[in-house]
Protein backbone atom coordinates (compact mmCIF):
# COMPACT_ATOMS: atom_id res chain seq x y z
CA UNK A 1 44.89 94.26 187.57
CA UNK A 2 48.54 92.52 188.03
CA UNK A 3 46.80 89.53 187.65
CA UNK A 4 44.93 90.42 184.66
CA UNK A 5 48.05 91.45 182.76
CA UNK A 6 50.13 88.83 183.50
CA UNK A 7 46.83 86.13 181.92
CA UNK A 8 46.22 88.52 178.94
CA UNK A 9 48.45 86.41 176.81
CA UNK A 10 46.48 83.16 177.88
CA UNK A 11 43.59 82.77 175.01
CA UNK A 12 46.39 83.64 172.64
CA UNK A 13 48.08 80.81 173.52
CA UNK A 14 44.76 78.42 174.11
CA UNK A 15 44.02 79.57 170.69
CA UNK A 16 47.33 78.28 169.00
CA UNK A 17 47.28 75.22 171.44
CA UNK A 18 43.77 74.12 169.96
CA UNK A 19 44.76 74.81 166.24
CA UNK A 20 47.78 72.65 166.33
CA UNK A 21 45.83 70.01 168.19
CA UNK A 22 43.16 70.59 164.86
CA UNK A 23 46.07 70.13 162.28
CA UNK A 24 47.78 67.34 164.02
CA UNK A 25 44.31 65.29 163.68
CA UNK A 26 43.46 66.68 160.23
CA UNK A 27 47.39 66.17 159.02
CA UNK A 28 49.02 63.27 160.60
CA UNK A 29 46.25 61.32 162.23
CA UNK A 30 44.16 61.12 159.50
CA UNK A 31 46.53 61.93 156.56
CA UNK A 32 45.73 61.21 152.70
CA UNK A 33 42.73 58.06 152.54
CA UNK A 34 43.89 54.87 151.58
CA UNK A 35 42.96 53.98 147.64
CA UNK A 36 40.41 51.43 148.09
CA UNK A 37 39.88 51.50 152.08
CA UNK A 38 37.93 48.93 154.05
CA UNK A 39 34.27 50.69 155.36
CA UNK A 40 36.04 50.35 159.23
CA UNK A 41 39.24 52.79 157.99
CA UNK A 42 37.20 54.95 155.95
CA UNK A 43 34.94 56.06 158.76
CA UNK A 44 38.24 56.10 160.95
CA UNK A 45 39.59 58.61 158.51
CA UNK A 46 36.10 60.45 158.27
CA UNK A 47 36.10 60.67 162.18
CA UNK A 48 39.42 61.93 162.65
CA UNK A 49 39.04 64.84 159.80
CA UNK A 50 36.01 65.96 161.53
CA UNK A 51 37.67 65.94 164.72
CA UNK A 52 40.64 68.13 162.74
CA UNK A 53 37.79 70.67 161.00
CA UNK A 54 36.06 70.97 164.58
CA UNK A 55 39.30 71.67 166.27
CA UNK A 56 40.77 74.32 163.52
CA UNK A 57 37.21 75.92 163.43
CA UNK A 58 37.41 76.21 167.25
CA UNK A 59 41.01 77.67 167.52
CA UNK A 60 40.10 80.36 164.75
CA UNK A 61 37.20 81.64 166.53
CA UNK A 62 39.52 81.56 169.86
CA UNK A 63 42.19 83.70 167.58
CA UNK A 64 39.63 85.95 166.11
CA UNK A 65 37.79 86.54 170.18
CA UNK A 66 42.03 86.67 171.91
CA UNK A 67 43.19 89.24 169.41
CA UNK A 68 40.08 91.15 169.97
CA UNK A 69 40.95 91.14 173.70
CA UNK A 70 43.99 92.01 173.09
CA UNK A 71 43.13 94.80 171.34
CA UNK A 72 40.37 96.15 174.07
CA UNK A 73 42.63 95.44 176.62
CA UNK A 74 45.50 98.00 174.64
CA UNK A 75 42.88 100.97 174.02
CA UNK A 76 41.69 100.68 177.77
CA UNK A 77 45.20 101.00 178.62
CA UNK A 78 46.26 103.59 176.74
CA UNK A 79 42.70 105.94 177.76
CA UNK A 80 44.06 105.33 181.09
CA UNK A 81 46.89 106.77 180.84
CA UNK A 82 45.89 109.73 179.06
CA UNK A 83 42.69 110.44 181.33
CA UNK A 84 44.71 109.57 184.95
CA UNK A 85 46.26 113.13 186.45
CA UNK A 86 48.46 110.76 188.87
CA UNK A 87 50.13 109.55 185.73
């Protein structure tokens, strides 16, 4: 259980890790498109916003499933304590 508290923070902070990683590609690897680019940078700039949508759409779900933990892992602890007598 020791264990299991210490990690509980862990998808929290995969989550973030991913979305920053999804908004650095989106942001500053692709950036704004060139005004008349050649066909090789356009599909440069097409891969790397993909890359950036995949990556935020990722970390959200990761958010959305971490704070759910989270939030299991507080109402288990709190029926816990209210149902143990040795508490």
């Amino acid at each position: 259980m020791k264990t299991l508290i210490k990690l509980r923070f862990l998808p929290l902070i995969t989550s973030l890790a991913v979305l920053a990683c999804g908004c650095y590609f989106a942001v500053f690897k692709a950036g704004a498109p060139y005004q008349d680019p050649t066909p090789d940078l356009q599909a440069e700039w097409e891969r790397y916003m993909q890359i950036g949508g995949w990556l935020n759409a990722i970390g959200l779900l990761l958010l959305l499933f971490s704070v759910v933990f989270l939030i299991v892992l507080r109402i288990k602890a709190n029926n816990r304590t209210r149902h143990d007598p040795r508490v």
